[in-house]
Protein backbone atom coordinates (compact mmCIF):
# COMPACT_ATOMS: atom_id res chain seq x y z
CA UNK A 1 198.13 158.05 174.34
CA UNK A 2 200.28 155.17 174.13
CA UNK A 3 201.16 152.72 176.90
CA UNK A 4 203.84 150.12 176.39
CA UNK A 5 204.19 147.23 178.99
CA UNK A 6 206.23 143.90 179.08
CA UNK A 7 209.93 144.18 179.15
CA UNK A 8 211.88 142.90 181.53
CA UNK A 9 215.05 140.87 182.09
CA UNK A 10 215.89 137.60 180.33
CA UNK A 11 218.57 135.45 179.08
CA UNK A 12 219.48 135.19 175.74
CA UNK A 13 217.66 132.80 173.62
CA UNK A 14 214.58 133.34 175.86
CA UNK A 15 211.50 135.02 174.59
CA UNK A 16 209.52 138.52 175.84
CA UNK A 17 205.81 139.80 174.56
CA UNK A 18 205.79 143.97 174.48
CA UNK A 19 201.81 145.28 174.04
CA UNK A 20 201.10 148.69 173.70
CA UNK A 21 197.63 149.93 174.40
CA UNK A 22 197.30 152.89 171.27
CA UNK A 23 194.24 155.34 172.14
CA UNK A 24 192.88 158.45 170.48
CA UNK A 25 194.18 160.35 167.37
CA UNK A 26 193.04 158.01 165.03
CA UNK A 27 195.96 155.53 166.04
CA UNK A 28 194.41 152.12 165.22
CA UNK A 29 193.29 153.74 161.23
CA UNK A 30 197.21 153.44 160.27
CA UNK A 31 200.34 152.09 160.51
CA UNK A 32 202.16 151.34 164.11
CA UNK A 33 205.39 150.63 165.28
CA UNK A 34 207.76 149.90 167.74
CA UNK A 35 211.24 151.19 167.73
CA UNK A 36 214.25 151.12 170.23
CA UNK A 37 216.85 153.04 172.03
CA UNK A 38 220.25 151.87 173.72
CA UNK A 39 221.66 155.22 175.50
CA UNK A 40 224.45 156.79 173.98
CA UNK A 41 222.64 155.65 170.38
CA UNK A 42 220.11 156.94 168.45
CA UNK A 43 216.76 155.53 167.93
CA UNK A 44 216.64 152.24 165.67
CA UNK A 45 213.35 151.02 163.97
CA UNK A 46 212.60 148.01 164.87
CA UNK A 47 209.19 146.73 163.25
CA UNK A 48 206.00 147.90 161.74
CA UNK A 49 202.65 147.06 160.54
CA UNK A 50 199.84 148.48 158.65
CA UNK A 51 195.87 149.36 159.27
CA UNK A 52 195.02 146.26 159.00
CA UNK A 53 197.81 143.66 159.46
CA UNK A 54 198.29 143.18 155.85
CA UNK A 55 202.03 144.24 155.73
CA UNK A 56 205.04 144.28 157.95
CA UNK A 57 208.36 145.65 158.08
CA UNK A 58 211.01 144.57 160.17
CA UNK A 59 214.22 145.98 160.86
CA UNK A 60 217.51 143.33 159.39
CA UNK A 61 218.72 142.30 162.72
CA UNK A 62 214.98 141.20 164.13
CA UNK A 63 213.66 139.44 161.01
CA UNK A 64 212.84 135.98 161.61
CA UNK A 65 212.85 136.08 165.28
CA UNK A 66 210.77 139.86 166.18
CA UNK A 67 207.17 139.26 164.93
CA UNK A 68 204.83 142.50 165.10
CA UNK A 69 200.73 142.19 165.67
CA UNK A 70 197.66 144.42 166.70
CA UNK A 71 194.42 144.16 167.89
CA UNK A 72 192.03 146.82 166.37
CA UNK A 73 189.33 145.64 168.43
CA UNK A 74 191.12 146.59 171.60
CA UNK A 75 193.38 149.08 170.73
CA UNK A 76 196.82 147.30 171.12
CA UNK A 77 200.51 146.42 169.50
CA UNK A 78 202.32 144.10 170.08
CA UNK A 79 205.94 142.82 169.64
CA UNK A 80 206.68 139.26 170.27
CA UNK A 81 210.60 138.88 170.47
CA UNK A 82 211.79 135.11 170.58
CA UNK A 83 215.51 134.08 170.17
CA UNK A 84 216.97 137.25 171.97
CA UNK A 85 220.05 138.46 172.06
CA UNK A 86 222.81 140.36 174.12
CA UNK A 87 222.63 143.53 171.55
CA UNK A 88 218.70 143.44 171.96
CA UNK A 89 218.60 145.69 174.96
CA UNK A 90 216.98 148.84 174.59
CA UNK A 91 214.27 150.84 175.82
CA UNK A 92 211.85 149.94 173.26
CA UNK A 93 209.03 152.55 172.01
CA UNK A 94 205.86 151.80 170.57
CA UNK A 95 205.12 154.59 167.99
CA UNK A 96 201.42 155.93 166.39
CA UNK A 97 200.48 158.53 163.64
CA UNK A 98 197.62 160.12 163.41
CA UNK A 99 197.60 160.11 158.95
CA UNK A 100 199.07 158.39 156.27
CA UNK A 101 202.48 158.74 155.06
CA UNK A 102 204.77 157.28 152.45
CA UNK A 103 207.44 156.38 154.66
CA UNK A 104 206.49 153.87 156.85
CA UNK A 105 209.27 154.54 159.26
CA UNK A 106 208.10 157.82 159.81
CA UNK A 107 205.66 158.33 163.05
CA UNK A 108 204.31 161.62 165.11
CA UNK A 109 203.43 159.77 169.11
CA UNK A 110 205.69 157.99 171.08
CA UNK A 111 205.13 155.96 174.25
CA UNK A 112 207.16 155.87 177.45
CA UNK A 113 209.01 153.10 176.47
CA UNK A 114 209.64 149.76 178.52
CA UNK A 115 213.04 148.08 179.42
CA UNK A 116 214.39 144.81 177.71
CA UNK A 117 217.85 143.40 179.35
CA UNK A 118 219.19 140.37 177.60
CA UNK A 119 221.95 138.76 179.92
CA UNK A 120 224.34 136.50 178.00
């Protein structure tokens, strides 16, 4: 199960924290990630990490200002998003896998998804 919190509405240049809580199916062995949607638009990767924290991957647009952590102890992702922009809203989705794979964009679970609104 996956359980993403913290979006909201904020203008741009401000700053938001997303967590996901990531339980059961092996989640917190491998790689996480957080993704978004605009409607009308596919789904865009956003950012990614590893087991362990060790590596990151981050989407163009976000690097430098989208930094993406977890907690194994307590089961959670998170995405802190500083400088934001206009073209940042989305629903944004954290995103588990229950097993390795080569391709760290690729990912089986999907949360609910929580709102970010950037006003200009």
């Amino acid at each position: 199960q996956l359980q993403a919190s913290g979006g909201g509405l904020v203008q741009a240049g401000g700053s938001l924290r997303l967590s996901c809580a990531a339980s059961g199916r092996n989640f917190m062995a491998n790689t996480l990630g957080w993704f978004r949607q605009v409607p009308g638009k596919e789904r865009e990767f956003v950012a990614a990490i590893n087991w362990n924290g060790g590596r990151t991957w981050y989407q163009d647009s976000v690097k430098g200002r989208f930094t993406i952590s977890r907690d194994n102890a307590r089961n959670m992702v998170y995405l802190q998003m500083n400088s934001l922009k206009p073209e940042d809203t989305a629903v944004y989705y954290c995103a588990a896998r229950s097993k390795s794979y080569d391709d760290y964009r690729t990912f089986e679970y999907w949360g609910q998804g929580t709102l970010v609104t950037v006003s200009s």
